[in-house]
Protein backbone atom coordinates (compact mmCIF):
# COMPACT_ATOMS: atom_id res chain seq x y z
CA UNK A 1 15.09 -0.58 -48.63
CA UNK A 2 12.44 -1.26 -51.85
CA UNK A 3 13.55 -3.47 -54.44
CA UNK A 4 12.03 -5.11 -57.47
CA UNK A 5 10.27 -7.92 -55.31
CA UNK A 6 8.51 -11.13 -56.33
CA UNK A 7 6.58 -12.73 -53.72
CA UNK A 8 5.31 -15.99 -54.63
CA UNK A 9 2.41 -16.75 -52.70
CA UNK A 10 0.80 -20.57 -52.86
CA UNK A 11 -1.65 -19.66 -55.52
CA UNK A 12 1.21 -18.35 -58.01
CA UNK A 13 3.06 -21.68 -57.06
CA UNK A 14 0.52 -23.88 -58.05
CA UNK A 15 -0.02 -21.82 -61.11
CA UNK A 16 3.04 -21.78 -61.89
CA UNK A 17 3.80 -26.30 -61.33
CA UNK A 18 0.36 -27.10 -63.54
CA UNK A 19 2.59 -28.73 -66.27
CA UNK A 20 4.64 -30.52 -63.78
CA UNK A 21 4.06 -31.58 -61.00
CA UNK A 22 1.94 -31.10 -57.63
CA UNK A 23 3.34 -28.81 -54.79
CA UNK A 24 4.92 -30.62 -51.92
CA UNK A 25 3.19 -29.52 -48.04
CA UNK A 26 5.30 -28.03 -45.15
CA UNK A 27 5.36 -28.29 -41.72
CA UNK A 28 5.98 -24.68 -41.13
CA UNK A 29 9.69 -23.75 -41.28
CA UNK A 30 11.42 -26.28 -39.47
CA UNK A 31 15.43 -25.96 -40.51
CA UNK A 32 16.37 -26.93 -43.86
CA UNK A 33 12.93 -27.95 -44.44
CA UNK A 34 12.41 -29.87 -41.52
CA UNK A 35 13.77 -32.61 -39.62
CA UNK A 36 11.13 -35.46 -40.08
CA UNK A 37 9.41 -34.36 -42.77
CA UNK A 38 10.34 -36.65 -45.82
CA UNK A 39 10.52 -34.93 -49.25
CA UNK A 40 8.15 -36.42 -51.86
CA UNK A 41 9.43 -39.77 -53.36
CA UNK A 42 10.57 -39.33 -57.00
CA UNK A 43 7.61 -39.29 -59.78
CA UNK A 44 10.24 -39.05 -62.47
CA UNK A 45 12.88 -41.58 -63.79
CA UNK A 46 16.21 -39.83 -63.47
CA UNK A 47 17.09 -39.30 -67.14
CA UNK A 48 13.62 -38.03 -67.51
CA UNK A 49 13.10 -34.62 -69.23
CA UNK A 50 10.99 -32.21 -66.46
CA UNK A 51 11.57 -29.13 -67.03
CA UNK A 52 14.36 -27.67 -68.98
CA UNK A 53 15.66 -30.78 -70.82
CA UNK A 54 17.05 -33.90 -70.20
CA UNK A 55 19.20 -34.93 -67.19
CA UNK A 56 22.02 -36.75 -66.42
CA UNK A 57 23.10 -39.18 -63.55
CA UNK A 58 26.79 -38.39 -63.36
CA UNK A 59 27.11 -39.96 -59.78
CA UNK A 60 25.41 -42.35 -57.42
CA UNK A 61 25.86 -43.60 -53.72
CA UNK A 62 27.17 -40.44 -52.37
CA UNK A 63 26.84 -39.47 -48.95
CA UNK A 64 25.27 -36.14 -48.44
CA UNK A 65 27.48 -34.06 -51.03
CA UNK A 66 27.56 -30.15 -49.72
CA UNK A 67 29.89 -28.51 -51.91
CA UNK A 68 30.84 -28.62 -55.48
CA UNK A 69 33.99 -26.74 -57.02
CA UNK A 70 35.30 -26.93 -60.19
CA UNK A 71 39.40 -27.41 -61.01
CA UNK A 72 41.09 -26.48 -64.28
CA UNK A 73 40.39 -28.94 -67.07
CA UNK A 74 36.75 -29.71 -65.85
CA UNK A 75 36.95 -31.77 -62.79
CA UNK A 76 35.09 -30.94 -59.89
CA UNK A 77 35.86 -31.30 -56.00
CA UNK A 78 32.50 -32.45 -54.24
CA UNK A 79 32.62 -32.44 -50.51
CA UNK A 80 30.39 -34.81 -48.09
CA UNK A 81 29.06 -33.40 -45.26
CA UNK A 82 28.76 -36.83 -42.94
CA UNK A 83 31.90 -38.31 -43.64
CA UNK A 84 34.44 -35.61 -44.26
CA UNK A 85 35.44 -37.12 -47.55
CA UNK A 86 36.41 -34.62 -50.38
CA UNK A 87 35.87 -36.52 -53.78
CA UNK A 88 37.34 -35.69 -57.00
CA UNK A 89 34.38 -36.18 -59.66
CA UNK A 90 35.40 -36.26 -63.16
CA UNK A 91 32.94 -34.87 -66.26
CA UNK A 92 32.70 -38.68 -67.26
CA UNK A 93 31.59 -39.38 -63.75
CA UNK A 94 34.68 -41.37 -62.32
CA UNK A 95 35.16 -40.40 -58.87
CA UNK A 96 38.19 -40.52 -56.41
CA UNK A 97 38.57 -39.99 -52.63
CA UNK A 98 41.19 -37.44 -52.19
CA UNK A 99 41.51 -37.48 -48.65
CA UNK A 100 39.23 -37.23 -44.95
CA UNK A 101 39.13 -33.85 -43.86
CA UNK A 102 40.80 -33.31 -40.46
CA UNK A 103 38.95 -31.99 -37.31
CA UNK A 104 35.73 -32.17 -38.98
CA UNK A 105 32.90 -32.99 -36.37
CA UNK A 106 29.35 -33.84 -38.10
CA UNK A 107 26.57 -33.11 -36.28
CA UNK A 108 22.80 -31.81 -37.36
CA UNK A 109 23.48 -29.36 -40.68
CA UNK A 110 27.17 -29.59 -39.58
CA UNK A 111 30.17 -30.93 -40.79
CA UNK A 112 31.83 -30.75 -44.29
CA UNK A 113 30.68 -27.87 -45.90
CA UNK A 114 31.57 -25.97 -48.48
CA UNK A 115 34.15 -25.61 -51.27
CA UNK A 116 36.36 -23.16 -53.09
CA UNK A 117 39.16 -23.51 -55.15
CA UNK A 118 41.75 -20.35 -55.57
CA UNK A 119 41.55 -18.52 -58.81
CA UNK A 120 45.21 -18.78 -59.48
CA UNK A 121 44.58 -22.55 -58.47
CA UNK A 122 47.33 -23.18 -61.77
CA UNK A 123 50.08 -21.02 -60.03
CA UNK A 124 49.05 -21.60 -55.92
CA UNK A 125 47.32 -25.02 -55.91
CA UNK A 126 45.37 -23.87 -53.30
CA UNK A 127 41.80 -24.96 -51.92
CA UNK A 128 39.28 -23.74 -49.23
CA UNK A 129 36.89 -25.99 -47.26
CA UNK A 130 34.55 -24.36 -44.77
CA UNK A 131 33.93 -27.40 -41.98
CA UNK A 132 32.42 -27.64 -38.37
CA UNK A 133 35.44 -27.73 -35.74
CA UNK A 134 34.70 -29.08 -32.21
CA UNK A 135 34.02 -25.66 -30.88
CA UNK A 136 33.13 -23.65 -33.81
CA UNK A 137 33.10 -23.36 -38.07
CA UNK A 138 35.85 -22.15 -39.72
CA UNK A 139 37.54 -21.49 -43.14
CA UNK A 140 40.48 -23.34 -43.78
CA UNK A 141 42.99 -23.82 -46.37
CA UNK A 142 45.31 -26.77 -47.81
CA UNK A 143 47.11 -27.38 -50.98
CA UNK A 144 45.96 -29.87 -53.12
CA UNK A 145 48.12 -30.86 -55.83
CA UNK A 146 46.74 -34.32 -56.68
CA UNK A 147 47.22 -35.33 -53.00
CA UNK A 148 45.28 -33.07 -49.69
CA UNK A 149 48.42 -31.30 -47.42
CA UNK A 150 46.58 -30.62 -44.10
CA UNK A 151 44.69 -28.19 -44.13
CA UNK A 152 45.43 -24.59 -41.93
CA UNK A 153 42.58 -22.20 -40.48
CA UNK A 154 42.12 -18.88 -42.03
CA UNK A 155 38.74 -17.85 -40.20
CA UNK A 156 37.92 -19.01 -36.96
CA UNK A 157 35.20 -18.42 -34.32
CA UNK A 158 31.94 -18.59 -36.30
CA UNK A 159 29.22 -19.90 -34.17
CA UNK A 160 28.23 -23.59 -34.72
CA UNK A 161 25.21 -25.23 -33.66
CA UNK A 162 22.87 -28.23 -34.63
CA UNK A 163 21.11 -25.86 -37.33
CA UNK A 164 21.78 -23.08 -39.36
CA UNK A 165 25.53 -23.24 -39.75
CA UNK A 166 25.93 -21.37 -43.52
CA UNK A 167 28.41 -22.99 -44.95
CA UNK A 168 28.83 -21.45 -48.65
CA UNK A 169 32.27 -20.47 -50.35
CA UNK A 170 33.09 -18.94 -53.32
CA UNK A 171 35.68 -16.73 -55.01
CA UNK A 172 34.35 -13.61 -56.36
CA UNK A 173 34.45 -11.28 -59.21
CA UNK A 174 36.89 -9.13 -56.91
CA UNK A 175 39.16 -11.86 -55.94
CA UNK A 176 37.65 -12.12 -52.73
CA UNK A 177 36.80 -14.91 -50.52
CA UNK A 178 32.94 -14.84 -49.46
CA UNK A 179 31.62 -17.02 -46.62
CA UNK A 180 28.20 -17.55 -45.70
CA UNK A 181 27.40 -18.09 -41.90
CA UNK A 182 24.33 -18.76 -39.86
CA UNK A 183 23.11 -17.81 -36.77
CA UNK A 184 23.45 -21.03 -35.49
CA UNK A 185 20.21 -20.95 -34.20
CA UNK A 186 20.49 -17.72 -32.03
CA UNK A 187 18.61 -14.83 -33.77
CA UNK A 188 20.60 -11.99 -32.18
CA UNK A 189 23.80 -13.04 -33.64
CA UNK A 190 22.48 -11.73 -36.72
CA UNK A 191 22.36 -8.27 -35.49
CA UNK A 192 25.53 -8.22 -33.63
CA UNK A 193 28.19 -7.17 -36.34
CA UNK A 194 30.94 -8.23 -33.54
CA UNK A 195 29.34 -11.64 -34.14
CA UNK A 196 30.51 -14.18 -37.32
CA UNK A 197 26.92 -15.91 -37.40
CA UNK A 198 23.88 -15.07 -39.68
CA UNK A 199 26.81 -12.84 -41.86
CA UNK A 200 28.07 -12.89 -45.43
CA UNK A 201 31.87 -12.55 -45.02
CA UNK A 202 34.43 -11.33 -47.45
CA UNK A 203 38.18 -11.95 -46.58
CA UNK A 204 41.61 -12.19 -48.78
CA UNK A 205 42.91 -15.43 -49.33
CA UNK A 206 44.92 -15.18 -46.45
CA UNK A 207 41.53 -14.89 -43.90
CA UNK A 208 42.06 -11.44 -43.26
CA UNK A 209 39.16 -8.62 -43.53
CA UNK A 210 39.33 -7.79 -47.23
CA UNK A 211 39.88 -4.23 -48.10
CA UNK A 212 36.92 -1.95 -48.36
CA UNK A 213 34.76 -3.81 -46.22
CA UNK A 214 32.37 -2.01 -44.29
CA UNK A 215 33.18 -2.03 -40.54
CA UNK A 216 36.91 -3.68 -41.13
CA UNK A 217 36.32 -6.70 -39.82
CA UNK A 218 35.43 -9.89 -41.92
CA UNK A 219 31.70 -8.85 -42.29
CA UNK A 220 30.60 -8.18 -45.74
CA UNK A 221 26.51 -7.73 -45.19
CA UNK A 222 24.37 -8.59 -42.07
CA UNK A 223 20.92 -9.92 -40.57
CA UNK A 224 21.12 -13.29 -42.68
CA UNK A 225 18.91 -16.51 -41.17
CA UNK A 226 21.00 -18.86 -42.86
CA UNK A 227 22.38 -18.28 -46.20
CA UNK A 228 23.81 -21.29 -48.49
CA UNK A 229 24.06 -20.00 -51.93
CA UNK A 230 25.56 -17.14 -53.28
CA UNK A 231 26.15 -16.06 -57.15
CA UNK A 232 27.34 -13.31 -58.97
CA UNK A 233 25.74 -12.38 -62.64
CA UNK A 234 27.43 -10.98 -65.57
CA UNK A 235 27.55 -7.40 -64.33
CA UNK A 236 29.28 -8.93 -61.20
CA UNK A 237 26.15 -8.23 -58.76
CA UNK A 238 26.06 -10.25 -55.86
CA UNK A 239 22.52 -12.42 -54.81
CA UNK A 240 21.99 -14.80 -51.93
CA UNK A 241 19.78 -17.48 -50.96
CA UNK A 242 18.43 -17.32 -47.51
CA UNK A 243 15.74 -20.02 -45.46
CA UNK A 244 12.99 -18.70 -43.96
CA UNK A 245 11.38 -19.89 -40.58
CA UNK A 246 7.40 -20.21 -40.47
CA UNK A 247 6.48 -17.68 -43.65
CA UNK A 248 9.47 -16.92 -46.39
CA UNK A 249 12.39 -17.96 -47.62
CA UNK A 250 14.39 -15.41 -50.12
CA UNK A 251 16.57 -14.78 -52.38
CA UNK A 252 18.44 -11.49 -51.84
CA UNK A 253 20.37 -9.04 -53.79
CA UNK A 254 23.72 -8.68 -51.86
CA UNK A 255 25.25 -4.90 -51.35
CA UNK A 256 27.97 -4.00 -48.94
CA UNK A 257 27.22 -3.07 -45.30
CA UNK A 258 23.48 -3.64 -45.51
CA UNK A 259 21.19 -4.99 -43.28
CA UNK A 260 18.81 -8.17 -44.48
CA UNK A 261 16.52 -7.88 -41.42
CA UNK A 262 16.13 -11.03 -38.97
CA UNK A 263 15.24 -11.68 -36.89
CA UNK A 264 13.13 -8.66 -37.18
CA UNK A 265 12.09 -8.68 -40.49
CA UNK A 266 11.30 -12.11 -42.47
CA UNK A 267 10.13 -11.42 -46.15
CA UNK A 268 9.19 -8.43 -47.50
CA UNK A 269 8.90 -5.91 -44.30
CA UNK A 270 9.38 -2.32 -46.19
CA UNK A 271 11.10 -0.74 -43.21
CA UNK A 272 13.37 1.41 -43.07
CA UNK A 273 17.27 0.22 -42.42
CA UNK A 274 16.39 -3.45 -43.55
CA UNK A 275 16.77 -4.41 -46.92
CA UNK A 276 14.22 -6.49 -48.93
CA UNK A 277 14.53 -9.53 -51.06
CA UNK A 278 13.89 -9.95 -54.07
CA UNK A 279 11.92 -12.88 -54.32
CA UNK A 280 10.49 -14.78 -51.97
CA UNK A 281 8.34 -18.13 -51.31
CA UNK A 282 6.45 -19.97 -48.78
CA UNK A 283 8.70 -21.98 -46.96
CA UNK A 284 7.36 -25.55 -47.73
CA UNK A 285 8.21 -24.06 -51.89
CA UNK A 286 11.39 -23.60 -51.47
CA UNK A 287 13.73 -24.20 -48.12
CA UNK A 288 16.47 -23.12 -50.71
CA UNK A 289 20.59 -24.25 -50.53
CA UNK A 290 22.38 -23.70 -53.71
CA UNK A 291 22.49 -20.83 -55.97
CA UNK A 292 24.15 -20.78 -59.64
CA UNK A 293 23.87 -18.18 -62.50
CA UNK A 294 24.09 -18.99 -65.89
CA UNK A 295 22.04 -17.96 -69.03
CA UNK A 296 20.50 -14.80 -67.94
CA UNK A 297 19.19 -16.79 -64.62
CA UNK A 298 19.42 -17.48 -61.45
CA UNK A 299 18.80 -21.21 -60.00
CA UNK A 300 18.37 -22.23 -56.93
CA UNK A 301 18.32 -25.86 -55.39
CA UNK A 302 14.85 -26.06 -53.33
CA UNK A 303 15.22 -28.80 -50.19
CA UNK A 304 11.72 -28.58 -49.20
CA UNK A 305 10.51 -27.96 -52.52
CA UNK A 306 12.05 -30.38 -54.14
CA UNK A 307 13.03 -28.64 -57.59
CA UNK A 308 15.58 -26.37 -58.83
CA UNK A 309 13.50 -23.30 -59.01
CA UNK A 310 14.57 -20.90 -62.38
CA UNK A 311 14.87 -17.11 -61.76
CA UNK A 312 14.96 -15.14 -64.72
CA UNK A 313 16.94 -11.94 -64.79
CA UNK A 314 16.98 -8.77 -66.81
CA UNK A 315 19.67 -6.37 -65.48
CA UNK A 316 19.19 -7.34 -62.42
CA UNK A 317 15.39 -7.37 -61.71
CA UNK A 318 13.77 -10.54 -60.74
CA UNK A 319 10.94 -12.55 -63.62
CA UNK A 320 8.56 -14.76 -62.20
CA UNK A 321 10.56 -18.25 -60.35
CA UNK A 322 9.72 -21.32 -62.98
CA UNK A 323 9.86 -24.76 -60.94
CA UNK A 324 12.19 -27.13 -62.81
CA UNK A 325 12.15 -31.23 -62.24
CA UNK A 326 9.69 -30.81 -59.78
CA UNK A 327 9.94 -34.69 -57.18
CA UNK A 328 12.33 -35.62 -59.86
CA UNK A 329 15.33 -36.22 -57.32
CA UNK A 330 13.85 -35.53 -54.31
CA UNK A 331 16.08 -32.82 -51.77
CA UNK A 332 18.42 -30.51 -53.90
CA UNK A 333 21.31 -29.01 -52.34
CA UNK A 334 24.38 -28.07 -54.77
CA UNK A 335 23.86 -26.15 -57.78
CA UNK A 336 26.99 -25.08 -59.59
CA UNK A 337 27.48 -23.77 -63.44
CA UNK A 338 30.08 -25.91 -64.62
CA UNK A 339 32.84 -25.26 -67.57
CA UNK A 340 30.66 -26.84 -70.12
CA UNK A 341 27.75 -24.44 -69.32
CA UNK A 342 25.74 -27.15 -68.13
CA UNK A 343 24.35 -27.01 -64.16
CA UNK A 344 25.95 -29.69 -61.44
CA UNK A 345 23.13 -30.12 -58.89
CA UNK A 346 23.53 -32.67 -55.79
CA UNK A 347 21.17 -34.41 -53.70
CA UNK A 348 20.38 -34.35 -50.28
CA UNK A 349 17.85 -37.12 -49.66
CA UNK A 350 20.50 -38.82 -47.17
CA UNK A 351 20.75 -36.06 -44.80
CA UNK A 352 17.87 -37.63 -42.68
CA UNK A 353 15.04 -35.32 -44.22
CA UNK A 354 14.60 -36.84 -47.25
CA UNK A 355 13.36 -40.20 -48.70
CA UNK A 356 16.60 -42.24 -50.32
CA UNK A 357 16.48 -44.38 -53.09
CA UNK A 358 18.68 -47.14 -53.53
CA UNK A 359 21.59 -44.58 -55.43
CA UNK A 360 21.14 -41.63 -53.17
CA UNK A 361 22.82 -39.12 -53.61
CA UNK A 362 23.72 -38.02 -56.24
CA UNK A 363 25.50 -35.65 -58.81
CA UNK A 364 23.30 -34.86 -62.13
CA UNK A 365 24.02 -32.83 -64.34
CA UNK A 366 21.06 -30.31 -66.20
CA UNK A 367 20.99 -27.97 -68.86
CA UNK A 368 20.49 -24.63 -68.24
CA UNK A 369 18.07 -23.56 -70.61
C-alpha cells in the first residue's frame, strides 16, 4: 500500500544535524539499538537549549523509567522497568513510590512496561500496566486511589522473550485500550494473526476484543517488529513507531486490519498486501521508543540516535524529521504531551546500552515548539 513516504537516508541525516550535532554510528540493528553499543556521552549541559528551546530536569536517579501517564490535576505515573516500582512524579518534580508491581519478572527489554490510566480515571480510579509475567506479557489492571490494589490480568498470553517485547499502552480517541506487542524475537509471530506478538491490539477496558475489530479477536493491525510508541493527531489518526533490524526503522500510519510487512518487508517494500511507512531512517538514526503528538507534530524518542526526532504533519502527510537535542541526554525512551502542552521525555541510559551519568535517568521536560 503507497503512502506519503520519507525515507531518510544518511546523507539527509547529516544534512539535516549540521547545526547540532554529529550523527551517532550503529552496529547494524541489534535490538533497541544494541546491546553493547554505548550511546554517545552527553555534549550538552542538561538545561541547555538544543533544539527547540530550553529543557528541564524534572527528575534524577531513576531506574530505567518505561512508561509515563498522566492523572487528573497534572501528576504523572512513571513506571521502571528493572525494579517494578510505579512512581508518582509531580509537575514540581517531587516523586513518590506508590507501590512494587506484583509478578513482574525483568529480564532483557522485559519487565515493567507500560502505562495507562482510564479516561473516566475521576469516576473508576482505574489504571493499566502492561508487565512481563513468568511465562508471558500481559495487560493488567488495579485501582489506584492514592494507594496500588493488586493488580488483575485483562490480556494474557502475549509472547515474551529477551527482546522485542512491545510494551506501549494508551487510551484512544475511541475509548479503546491499544497495546503494542513484539514478536519476541520470532519473526513469524508477526504473520500469524492467532498469535499476540509483533500486533497492535485494541480491547475494552475489560480485556475483551473491542468491537469492530477486524478478525474479532484482540488484534487491531499486524506484521509489527516491535512497536513502542503510538499517538493519535487531532483528526484522531492513529501512527506507530516501529525498530528496524539491519536497514530501517519507521514510523507508520496505523489503519485497521492491515498488514505492516515483517518479516517480509522492512522499510519501504511497495508490495502489494503490505503497507508502507511513512517515514523511515537508518537504524543507527533512530532505534525509536516513544511517540507523542502535539503542535502539528509528531515526536519520537530515538535510543540509538540519541535525540527526540520532530515530525512535522500537515493532514496527515509526513515533512522532513528535524533532530532535536541531539547527545543532549543520551538514550530517549518516553515521550508523552503533558497537560501543560509541554513534552515529558525519559531516559534510558541505565538499561545497559547506554552511558550513565551520575543522575541517570531521568524525566525532562521540553517544549514542543
Amino acid at each position: 500500500m503507497r503512502r506519503h513516504a520519507i525515507t531518510l537516508t544518511s546523507a539527509l541525516v547529516a544534512a539535516c544535524t549540521a547545526l547540532l550535532a554529529g550523527c551517532s554510528s550503529s552496529d547494524g540493528g541489534k535490538p533497541e539499538g544494541g546491546p553493547g553499543t554505548p550511546a554517545p556521552a552527553s555534549t550538552a549541559a542538561p538545561t541547555a537549549t538544543a533544539g527547540t528551546g530550553a529543557a528541564r530536569v524534572l527528575v534524577t536517579g531513576l531506574s530505567v523509567p518505561w512508561g509515563v501517564a498522566f492523572l487528573p490535576g497534572g501528576d504523572a505515573l512513571v513506571t521502571e522497568r528493572d525494579s517494578a516500582r510505579l512512581l508518582r512524579v509531580t509537575p514540581a518534580g517531587k516523586r513518590t513510590v506508590v507501590g512494587t508491581v506484583p509478578d513482574v519478572r525483568p529480564s532483557g527489554e522485559g519487565g515493567l512496561l507500560g502505562v495507562a490510566v482510564s479516561p473516566g480515571y475521576a469516576r473508576d480510579h482505574q489504571i493499566f500496566l502492561y508487565h512481563t509475567a513468568a511465562d508471558d506479557n500481559r495487560v493488567v489492571r488495579a485501582t489506584y486511589d492514592g494507594r496500588l490494589d493488586t493488580p488483575r490480568p485483562i490480556v494474557t498470553g502475549i509472547p515474551k522473550g529477551d527482546n522485542h517485547n512491545g510494551g506501549r499502552l494508551a487510551f484512544g480517541p475511541d475509548g479503546m485500550l491499544y497495546a503494542t506487542t513484539g514478536e519476541s524475537g520470532a519473526p513469524e509471530k508477526s504473520q500469524e494473526r492467532g498469535s499476540l506478538g509483533g500486533k497492535i491490539l485494541r480491547v475494552t477496558p475489560d480485556g475483551r476484543p473491542a468491537p469492530g475489530n477486524p478478525f474479532g479477536t484482540p488484534v487491531w493491525t499486524y506484521g509489527h517488529r516491535n512497536v513502542q510508541g503510538i499517538a493519535w493527531d487531532e483528526k484522531q489518526r492513529l501512527y506507530a513507531t516501529e525498530f528496524g533490524q539491519v536497514r530501517f526503522d519507521e514510523i507508520n500510519r496505523i489503519v485497521k486490519g492491515d498488514n505492516y510487512g515483517w518479516p517480509t518487508v522492512e522499510g519501504i517494500g511497495h508490495r502489494r498486501g503490505f503497507t508502507d511507512p511513512l517515514v523511515t531512517w537508518p537504524t543507527d538514526q533512530a532505534s525509536p521508543s516513544g511517540l507523542a503528538y502535539a503542535n502539528g507534530s509528531l515526536w519520537a524518542a530515538a535510543l540509538q540516535g540519541t535525540r527526540l526526532w520532530q515530525v512535522p504533519l500537515r493532514d496527515g502527510v509526513p515533512g522532513r524529521p528535524v533532530p532535536r537535542y541531539q547527545d543532549a541526554y543520551g538514550r530517549l525512551r518516553a515521550v508523552v504531551r503533558a497537560p501543560s502542552g509541554d513534552l515529558w521525555v525519559t531516559t534510558s541510559n541505565k538499561d545497559g546500552r547506554g552511558d550513565p551519568k551520575p543522575d541517570d535517568d531521568r524525566v525532562i521536560v521540553l517544549p514542543a515548539r
